[in-house]
N, C-alpha and C. Protein backbone atom coordinates (compact mmCIF):
# COMPACT_ATOMS: atom_id res chain seq x y z
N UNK A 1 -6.16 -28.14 1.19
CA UNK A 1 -6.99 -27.56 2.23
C UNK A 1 -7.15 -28.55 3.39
N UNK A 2 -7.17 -29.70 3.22
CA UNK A 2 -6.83 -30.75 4.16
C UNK A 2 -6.21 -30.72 5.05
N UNK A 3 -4.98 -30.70 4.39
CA UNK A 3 -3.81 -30.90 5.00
C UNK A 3 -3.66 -29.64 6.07
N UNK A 4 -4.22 -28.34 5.39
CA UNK A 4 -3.90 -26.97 6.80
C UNK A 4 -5.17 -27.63 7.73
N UNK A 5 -6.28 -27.97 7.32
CA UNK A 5 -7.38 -27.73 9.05
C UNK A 5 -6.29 -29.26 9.54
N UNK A 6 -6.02 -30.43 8.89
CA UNK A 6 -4.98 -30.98 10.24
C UNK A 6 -4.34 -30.96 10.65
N UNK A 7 -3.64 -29.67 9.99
CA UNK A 7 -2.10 -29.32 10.76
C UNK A 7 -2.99 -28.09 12.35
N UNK A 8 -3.74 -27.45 11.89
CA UNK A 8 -4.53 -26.53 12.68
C UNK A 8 -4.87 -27.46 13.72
N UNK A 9 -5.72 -28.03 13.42
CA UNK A 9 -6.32 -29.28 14.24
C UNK A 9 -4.97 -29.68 15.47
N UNK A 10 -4.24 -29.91 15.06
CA UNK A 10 -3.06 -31.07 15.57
C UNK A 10 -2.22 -29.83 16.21
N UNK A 11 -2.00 -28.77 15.99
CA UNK A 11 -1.03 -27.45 16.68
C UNK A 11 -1.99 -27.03 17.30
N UNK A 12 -3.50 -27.02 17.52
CA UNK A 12 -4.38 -26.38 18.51
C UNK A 12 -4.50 -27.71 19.70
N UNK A 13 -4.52 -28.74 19.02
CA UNK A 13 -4.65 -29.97 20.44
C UNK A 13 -2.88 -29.62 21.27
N UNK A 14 -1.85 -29.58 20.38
CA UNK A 14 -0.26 -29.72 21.00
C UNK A 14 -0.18 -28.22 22.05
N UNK A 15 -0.87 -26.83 21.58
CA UNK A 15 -1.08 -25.89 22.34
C UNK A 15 -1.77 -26.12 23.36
N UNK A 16 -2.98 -27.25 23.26
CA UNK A 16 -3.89 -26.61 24.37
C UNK A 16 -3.15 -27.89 25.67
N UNK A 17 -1.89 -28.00 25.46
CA UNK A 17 -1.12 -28.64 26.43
C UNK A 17 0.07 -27.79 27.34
N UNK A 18 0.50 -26.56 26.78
CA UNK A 18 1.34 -25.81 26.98
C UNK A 18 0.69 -25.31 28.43
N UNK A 19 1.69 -24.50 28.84
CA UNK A 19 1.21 -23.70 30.16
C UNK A 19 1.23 -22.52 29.94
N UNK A 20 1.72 -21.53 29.48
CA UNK A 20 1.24 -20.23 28.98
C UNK A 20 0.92 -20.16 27.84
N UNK A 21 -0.69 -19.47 28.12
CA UNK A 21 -1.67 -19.46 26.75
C UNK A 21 -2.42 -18.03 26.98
N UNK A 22 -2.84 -17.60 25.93
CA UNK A 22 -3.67 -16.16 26.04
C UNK A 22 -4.76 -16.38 24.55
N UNK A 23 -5.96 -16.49 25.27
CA UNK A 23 -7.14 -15.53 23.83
C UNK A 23 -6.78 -13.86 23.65
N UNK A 24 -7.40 -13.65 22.29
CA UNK A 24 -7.74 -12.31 22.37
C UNK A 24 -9.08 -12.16 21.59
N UNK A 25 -9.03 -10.76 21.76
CA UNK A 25 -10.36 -10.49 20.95
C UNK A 25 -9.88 -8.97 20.36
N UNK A 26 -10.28 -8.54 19.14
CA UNK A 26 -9.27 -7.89 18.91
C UNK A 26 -10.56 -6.61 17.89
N UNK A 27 -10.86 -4.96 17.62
CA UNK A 27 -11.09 -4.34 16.82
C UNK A 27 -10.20 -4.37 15.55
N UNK A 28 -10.75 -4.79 14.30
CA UNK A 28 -9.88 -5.08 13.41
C UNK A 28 -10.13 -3.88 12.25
N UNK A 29 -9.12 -2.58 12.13
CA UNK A 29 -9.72 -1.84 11.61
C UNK A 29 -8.88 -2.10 9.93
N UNK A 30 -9.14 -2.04 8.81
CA UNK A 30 -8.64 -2.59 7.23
C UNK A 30 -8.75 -1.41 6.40
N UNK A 31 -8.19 -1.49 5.42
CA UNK A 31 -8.21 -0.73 4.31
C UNK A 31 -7.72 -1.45 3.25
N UNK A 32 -8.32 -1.81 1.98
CA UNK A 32 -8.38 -2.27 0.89
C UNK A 32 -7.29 -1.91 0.10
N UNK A 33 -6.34 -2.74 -0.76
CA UNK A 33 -5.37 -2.08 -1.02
C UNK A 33 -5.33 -2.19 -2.51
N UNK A 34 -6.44 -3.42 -3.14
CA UNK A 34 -6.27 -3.83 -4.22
C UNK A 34 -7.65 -3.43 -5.25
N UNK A 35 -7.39 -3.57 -6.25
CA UNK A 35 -8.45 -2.91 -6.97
C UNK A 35 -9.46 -1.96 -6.33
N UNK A 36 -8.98 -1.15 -5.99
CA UNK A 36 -9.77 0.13 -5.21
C UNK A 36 -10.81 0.93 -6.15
N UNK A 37 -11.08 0.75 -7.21
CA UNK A 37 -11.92 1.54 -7.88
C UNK A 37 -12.98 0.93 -7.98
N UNK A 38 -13.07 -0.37 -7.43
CA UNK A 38 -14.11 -0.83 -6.70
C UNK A 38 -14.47 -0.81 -5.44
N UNK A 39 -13.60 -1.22 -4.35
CA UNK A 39 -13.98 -0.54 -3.30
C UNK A 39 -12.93 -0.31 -2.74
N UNK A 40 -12.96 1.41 -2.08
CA UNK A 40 -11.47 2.12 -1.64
C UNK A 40 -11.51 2.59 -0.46
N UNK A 41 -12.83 2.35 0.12
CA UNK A 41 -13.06 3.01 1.23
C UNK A 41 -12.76 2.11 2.65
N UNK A 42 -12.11 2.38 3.94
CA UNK A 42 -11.56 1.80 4.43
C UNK A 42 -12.84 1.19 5.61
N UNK A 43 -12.63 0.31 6.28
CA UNK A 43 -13.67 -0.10 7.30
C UNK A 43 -13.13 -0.29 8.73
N UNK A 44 -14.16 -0.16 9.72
CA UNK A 44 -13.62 -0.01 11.41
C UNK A 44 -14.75 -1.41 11.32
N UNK A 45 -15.35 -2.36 10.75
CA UNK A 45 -16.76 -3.39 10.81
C UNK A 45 -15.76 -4.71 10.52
N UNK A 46 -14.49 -4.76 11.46
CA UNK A 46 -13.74 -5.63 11.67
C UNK A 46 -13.72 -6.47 13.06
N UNK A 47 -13.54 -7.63 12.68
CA UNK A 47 -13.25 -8.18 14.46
C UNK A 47 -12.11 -9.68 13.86
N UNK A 48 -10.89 -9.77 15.21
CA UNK A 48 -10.44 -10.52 15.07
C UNK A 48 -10.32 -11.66 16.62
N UNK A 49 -10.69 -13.04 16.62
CA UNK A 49 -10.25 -13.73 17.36
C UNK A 49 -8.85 -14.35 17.42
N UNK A 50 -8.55 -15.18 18.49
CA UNK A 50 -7.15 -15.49 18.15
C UNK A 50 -6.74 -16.23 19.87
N UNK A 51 -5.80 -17.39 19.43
CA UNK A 51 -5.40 -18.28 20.38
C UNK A 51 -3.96 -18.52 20.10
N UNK A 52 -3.07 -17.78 21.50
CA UNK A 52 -1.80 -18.48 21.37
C UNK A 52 -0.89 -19.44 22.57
N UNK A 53 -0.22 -20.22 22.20
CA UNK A 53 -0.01 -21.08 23.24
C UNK A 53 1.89 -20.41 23.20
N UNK A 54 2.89 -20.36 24.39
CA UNK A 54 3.92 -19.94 24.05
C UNK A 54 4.82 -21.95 23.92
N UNK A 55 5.50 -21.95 22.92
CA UNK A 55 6.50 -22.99 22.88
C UNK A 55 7.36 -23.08 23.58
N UNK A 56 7.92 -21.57 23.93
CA UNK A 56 9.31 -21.64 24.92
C UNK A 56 9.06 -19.98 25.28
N UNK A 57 10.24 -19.53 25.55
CA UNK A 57 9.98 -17.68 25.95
C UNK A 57 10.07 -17.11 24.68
N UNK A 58 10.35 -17.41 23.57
CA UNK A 58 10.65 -16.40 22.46
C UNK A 58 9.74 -16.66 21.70
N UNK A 59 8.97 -17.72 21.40
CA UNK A 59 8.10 -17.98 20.26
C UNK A 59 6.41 -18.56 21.04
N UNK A 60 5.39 -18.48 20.33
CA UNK A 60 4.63 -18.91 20.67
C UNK A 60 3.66 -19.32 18.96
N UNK A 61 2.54 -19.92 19.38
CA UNK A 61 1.82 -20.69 17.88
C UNK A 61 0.38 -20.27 18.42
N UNK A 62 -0.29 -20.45 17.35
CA UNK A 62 -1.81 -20.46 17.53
C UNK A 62 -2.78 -20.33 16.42
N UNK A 63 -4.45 -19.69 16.75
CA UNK A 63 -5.12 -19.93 15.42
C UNK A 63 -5.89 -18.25 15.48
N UNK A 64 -6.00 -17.93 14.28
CA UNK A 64 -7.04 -16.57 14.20
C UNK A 64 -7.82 -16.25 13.38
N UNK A 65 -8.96 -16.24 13.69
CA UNK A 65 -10.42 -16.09 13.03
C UNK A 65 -10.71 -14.40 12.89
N UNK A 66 -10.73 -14.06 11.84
CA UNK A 66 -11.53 -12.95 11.59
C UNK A 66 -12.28 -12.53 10.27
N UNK A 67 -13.10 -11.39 10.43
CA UNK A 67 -13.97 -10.57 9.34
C UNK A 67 -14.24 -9.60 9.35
N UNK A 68 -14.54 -9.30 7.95
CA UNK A 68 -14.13 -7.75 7.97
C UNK A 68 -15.61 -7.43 6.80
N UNK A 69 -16.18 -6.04 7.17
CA UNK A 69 -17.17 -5.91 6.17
C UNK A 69 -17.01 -4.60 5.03
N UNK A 70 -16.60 -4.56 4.32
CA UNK A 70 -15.66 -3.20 3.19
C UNK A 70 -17.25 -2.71 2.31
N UNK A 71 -17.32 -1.65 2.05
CA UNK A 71 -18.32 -1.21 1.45
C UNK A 71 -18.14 0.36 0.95
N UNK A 72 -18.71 0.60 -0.06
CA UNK A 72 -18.51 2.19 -0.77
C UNK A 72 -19.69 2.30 -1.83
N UNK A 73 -20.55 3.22 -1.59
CA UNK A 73 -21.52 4.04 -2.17
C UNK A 73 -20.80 4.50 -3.65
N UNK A 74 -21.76 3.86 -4.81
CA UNK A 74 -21.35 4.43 -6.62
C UNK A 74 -22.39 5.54 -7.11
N UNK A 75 -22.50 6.51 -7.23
CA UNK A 75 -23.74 7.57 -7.56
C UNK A 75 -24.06 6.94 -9.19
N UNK A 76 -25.44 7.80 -8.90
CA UNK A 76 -26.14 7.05 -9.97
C UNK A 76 -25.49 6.82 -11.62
N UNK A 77 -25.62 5.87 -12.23
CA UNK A 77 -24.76 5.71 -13.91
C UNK A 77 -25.73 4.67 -14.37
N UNK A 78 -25.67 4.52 -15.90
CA UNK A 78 -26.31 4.24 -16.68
C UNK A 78 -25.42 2.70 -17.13
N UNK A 79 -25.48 1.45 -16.50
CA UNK A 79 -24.92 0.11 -16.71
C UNK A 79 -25.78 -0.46 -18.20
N UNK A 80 -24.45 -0.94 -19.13
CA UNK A 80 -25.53 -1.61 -20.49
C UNK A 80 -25.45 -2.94 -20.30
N UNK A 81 -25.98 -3.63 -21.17
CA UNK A 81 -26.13 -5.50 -20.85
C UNK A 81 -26.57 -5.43 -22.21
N UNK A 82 -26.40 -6.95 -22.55
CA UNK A 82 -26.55 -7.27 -23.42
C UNK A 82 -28.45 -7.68 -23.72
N UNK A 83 -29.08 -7.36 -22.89
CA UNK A 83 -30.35 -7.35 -22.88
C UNK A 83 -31.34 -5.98 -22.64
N UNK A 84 -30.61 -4.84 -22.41
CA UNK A 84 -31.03 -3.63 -21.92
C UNK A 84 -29.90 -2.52 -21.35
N UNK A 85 -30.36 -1.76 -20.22
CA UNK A 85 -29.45 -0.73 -19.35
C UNK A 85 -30.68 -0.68 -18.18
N UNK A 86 -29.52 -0.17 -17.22
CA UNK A 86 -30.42 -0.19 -16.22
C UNK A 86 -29.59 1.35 -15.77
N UNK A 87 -30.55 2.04 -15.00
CA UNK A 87 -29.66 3.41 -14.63
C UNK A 87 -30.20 3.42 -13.25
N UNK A 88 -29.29 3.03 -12.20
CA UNK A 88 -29.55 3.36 -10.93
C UNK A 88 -28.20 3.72 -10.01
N UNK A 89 -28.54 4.05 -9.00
CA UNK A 89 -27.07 4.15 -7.56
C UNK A 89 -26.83 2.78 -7.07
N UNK A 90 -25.79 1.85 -6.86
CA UNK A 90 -25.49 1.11 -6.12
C UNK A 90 -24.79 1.25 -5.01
N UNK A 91 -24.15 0.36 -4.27
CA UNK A 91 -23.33 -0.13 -3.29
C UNK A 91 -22.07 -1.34 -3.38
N UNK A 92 -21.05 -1.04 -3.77
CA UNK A 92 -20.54 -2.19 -3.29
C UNK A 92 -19.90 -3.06 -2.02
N UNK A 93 -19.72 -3.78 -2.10
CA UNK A 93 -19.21 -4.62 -0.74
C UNK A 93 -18.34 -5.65 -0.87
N UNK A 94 -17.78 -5.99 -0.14
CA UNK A 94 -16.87 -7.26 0.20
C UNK A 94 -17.06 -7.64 1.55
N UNK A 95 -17.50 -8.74 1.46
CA UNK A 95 -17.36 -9.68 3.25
C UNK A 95 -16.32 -10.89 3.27
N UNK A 96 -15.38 -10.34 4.39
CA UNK A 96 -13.94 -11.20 3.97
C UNK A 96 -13.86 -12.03 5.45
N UNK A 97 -13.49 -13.08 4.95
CA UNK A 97 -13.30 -14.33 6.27
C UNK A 97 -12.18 -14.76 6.36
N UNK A 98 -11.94 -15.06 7.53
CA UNK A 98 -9.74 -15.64 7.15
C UNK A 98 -9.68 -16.93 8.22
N UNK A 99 -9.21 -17.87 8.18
CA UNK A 99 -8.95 -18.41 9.06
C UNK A 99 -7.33 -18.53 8.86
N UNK A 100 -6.41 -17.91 10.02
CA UNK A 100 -4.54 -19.16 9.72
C UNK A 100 -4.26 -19.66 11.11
N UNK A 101 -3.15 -20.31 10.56
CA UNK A 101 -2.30 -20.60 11.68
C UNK A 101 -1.49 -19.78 11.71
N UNK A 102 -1.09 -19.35 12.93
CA UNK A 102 0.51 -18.27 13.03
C UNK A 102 1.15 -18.82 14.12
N UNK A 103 2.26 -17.80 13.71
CA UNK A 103 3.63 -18.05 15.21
C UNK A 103 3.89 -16.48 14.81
N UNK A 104 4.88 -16.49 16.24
CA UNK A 104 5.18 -15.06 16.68
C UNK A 104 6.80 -15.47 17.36
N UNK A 105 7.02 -14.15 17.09
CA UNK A 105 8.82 -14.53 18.36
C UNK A 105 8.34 -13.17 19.04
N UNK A 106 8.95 -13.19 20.06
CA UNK A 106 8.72 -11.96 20.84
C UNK A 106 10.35 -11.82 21.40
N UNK A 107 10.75 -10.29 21.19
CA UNK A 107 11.78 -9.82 21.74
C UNK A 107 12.14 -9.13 22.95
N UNK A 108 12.90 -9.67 24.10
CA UNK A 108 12.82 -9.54 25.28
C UNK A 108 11.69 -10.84 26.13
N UNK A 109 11.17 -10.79 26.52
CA UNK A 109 10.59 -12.27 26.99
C UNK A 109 11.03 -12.11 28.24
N UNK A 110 11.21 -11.22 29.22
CA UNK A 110 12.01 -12.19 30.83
C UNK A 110 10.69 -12.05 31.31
N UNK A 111 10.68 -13.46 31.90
CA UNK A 111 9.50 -13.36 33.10
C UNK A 111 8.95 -12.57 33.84
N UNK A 112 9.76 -10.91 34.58
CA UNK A 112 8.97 -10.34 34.87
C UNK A 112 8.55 -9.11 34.17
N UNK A 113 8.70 -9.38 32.89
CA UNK A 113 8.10 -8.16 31.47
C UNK A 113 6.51 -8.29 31.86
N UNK A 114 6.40 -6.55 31.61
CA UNK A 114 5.06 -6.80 30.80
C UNK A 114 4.85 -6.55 29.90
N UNK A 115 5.89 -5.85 28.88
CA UNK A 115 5.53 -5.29 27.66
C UNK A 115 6.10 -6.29 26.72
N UNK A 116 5.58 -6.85 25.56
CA UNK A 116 6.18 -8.13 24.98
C UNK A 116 5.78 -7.38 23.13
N UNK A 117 6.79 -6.86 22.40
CA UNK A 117 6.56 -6.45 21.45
C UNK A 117 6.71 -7.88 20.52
N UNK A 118 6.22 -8.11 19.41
CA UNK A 118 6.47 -9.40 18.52
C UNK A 118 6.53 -8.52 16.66
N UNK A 119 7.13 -10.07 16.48
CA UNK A 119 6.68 -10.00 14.74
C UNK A 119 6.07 -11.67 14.16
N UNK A 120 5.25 -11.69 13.88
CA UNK A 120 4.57 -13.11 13.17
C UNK A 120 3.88 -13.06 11.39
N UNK A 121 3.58 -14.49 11.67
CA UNK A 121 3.53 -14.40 10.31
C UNK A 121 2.30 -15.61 10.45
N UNK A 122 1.38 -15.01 9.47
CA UNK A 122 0.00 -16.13 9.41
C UNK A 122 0.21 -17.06 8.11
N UNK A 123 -0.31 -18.19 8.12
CA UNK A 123 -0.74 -18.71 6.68
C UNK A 123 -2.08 -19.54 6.99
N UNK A 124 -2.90 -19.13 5.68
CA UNK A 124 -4.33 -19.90 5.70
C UNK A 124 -5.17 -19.72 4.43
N UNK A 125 -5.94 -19.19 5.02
CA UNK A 125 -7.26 -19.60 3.65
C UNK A 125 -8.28 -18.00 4.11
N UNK A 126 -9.21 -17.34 3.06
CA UNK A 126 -9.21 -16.24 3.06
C UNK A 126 -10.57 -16.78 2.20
N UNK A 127 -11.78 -16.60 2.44
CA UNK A 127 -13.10 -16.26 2.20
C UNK A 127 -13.60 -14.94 1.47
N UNK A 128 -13.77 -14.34 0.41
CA UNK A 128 -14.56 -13.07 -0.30
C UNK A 128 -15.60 -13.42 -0.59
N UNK A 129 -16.58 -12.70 0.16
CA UNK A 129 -17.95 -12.23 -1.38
C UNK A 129 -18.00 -11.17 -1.49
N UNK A 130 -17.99 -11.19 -2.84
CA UNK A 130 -18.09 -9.82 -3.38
C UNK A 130 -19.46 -9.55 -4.19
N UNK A 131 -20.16 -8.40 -3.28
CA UNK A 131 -21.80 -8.46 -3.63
C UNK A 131 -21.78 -6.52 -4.05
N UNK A 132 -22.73 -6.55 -5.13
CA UNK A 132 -23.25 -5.20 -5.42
C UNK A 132 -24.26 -5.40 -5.07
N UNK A 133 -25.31 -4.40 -4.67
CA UNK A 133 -26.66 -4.08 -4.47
C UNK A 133 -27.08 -2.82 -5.06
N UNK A 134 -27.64 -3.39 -6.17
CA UNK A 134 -28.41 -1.89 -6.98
C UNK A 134 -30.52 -2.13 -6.84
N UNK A 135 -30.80 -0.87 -6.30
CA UNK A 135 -32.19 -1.12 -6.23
C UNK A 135 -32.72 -2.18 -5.31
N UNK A 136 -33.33 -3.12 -5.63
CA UNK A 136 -33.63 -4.18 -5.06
C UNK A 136 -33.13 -5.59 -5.51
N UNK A 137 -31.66 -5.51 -6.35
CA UNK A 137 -31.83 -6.86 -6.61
C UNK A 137 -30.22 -6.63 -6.18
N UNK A 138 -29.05 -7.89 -6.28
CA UNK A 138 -27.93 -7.65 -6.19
C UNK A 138 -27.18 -8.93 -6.66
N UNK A 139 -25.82 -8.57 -7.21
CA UNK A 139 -25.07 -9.36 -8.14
C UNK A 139 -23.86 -9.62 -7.30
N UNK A 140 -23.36 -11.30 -7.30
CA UNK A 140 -22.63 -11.44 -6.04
C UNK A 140 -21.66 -12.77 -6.74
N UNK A 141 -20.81 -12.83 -5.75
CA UNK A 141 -19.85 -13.89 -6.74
C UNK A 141 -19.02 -14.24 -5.25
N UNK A 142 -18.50 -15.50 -4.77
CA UNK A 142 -18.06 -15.81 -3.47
C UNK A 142 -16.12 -16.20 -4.00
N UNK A 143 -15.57 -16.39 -4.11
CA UNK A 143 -14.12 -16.82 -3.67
C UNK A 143 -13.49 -16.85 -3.15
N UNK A 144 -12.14 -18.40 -3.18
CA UNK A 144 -11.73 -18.34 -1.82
C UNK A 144 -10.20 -18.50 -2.59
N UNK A 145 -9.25 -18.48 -1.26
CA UNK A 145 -7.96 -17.87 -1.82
C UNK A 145 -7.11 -18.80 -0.91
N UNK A 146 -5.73 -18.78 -0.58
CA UNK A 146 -4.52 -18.51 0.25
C UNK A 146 -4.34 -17.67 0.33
N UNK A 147 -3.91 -17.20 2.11
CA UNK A 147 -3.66 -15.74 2.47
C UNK A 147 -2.90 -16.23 2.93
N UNK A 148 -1.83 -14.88 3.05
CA UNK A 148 -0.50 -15.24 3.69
C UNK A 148 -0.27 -13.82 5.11
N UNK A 149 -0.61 -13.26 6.00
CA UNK A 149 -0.58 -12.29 6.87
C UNK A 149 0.46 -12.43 7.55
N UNK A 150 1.74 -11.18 7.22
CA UNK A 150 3.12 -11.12 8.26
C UNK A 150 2.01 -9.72 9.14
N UNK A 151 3.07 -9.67 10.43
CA UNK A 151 2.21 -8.71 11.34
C UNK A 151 3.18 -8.08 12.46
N UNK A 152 3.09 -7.33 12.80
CA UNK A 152 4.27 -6.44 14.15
C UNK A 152 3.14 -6.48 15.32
N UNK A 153 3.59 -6.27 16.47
CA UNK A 153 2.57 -6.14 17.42
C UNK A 153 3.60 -5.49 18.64
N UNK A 154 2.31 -5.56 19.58
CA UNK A 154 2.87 -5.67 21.08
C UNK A 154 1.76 -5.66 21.96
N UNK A 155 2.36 -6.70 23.22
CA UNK A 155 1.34 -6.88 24.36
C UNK A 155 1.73 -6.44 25.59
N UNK A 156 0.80 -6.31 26.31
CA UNK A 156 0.85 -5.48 27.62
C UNK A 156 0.15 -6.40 28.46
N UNK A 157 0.53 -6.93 29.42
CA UNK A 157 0.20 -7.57 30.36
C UNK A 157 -0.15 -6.56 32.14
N UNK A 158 -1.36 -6.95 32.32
CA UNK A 158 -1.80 -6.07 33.66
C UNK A 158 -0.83 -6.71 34.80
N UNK A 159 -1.18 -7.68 35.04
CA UNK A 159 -0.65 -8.80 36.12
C UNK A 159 0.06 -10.28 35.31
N UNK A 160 0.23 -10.84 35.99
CA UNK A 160 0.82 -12.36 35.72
C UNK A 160 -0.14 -13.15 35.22
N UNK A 161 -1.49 -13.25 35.96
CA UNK A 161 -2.45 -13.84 35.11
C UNK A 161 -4.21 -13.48 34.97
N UNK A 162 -4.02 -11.92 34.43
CA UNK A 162 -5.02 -11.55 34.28
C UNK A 162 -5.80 -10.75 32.61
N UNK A 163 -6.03 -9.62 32.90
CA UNK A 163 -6.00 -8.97 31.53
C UNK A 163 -4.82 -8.58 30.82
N UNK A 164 -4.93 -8.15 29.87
CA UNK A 164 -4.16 -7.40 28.94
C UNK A 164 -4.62 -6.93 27.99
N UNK A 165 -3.50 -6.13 27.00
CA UNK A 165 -4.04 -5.10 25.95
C UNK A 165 -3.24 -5.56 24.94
N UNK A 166 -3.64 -5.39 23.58
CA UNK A 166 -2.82 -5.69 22.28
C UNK A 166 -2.85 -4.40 21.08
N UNK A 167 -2.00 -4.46 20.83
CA UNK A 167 -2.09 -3.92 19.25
C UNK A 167 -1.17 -4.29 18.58
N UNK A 168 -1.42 -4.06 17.12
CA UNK A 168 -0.82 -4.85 16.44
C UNK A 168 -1.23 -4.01 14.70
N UNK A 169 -0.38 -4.15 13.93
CA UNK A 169 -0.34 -4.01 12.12
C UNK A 169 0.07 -5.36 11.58
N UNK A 170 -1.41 -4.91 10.45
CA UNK A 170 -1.00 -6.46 9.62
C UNK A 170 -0.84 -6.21 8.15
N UNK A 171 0.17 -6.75 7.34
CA UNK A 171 -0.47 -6.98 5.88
C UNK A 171 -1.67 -8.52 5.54
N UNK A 172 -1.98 -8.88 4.74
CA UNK A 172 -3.25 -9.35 4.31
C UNK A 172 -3.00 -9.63 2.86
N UNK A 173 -2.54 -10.90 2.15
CA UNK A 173 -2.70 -10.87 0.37
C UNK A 173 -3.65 -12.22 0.67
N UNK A 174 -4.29 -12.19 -0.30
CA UNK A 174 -4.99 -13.84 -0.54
C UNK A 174 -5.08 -13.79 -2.18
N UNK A 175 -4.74 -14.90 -2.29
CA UNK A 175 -4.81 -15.56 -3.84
C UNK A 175 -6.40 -15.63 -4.17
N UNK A 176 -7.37 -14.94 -3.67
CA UNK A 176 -9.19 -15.62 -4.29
C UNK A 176 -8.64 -14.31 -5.30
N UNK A 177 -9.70 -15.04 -6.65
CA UNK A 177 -9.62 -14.02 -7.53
C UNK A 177 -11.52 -13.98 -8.02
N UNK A 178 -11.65 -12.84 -8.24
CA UNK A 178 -12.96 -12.85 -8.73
C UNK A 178 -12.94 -11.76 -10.02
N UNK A 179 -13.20 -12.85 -11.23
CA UNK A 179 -13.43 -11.52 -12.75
C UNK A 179 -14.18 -10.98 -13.09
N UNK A 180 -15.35 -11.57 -12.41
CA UNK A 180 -16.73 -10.68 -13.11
C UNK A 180 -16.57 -9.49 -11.93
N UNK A 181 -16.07 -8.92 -10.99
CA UNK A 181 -15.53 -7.61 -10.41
C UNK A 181 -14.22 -7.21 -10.52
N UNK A 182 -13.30 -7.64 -10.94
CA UNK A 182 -12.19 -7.53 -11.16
C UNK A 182 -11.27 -7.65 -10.38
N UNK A 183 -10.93 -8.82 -9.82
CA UNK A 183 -9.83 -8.95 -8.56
C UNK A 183 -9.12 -10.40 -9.19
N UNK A 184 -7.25 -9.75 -8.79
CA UNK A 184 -6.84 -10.99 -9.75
C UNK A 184 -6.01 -11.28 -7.85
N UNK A 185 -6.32 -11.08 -7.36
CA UNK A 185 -6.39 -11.52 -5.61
C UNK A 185 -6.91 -9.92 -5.40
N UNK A 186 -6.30 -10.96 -3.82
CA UNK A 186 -6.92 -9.54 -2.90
C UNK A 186 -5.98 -9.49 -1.83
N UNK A 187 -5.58 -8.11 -1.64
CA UNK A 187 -5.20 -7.47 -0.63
C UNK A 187 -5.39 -6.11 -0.11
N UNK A 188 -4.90 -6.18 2.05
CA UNK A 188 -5.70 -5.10 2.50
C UNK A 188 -4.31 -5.43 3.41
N UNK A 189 -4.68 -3.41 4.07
CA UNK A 189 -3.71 -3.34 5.44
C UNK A 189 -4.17 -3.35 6.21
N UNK A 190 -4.17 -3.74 7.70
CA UNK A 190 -5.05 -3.88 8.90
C UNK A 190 -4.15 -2.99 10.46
N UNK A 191 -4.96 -2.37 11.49
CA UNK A 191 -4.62 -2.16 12.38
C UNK A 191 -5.64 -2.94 13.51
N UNK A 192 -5.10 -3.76 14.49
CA UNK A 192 -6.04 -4.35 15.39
C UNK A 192 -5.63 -3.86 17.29
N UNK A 193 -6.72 -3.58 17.80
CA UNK A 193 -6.47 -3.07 19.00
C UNK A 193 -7.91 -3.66 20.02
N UNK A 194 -7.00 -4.25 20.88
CA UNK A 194 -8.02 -5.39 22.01
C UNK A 194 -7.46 -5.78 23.01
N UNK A 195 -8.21 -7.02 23.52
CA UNK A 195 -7.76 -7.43 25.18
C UNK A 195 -7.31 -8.92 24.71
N UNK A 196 -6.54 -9.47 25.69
CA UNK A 196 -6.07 -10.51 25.73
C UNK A 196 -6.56 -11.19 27.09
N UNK A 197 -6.25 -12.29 27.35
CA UNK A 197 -6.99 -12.67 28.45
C UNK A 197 -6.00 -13.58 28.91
N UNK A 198 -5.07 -13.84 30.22
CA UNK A 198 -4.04 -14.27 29.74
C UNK A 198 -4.02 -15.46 30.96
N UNK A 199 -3.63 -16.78 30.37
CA UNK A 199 -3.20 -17.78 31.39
C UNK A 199 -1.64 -18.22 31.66
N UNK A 200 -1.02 -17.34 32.11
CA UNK A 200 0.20 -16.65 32.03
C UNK A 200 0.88 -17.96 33.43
């Protein structure tokens, strides 16, 4: 884990030297792909940040922060324990955090494009808690993973150096495993749609 925040560290100082760079900010909408009989229901309570610097015209590097909040309503059932039962309705949830590094190639690239379709690929580290809430009390367990996110996109540039628009599909696996809910990792599919801000 070291070793990625100084490689992050050290490719965000070597980017923030480049001359074409763009933030984004991005609606990150997910759907759960893995043990779904816990939670299957898909979420729009996504947001993704993200910084890329270009290396040359075909490729560019950077970093992306996002979270996502997954949740699905269980009607009422009768849970046993080894001390009692309890019979109520819960909720479950997952609150997922990601930080990677990525690169992208983009196909076509001439200087006076504005449409710049890509394919990239993330690697990082991937944050779960996974919390029930029954009644007033709730049972929660945190893990963390390797995620690995390949992704398709495309950007739209207004002007040379102003706004823009993104969208983009992602896959999502991370190695966190949690047993007392049953996840031997985790994975989700993502659609993200936002602005870019571009120092073109």
């Amino acid at each position: 884990m070291r070793k990625l925040i100084l490689f992050a560290v050290l490719l965000a100082a070597q980017s923030a030297l480049a001359q074409e760079k763009y933030f984004y900010v991005a609606l990150d909408v997910n759907k759960p792909l893995s043990n779904t009989s816990w939670v299957n229901d898909g979420t729009a309570r996504g947001v993704r940040l993200g910084y890329r610097a270009f290396i040359n015209r075909k490729f560019s590097a950077g970093l992306d922060l996002s979270s996502s909040a997954y949740d699905q309503y269980k009607p009422t059932e009768t849970m046993q324990s080894g001390s009692g039962a309890v019979t109520t309705d819960y909720f479950n949830y997952i609150y997922s955090y990601t930080a990677v590094v990525s690169g992208q190639y983009y196909f076509g690239n001439d200087e006076k494009e504005r449409f710049f379709p890509y394919a990239g690929l993330g690697l990082g580290a991937n944050n779960n808690r996974y919390v029930m809430y029954y009644n007033i009390y709730e049972d929660s367990e945190s893990a963390w993973g390797f995620l690995a996110r390949p992704e398709a996109g495309v950007l739209y540039k207004f002007g040379r150096r102003s706004l823009g628009v993104m969208a983009s599909v992602h896959y999502d696996y991370s190695t966190n495993q949690s047993k007392k809910f049953g996840y031997d990792g985790f994975s989700a599919i993502g659609f993200n749609i936002g602005l870019i801000f571009l120092e073109w």
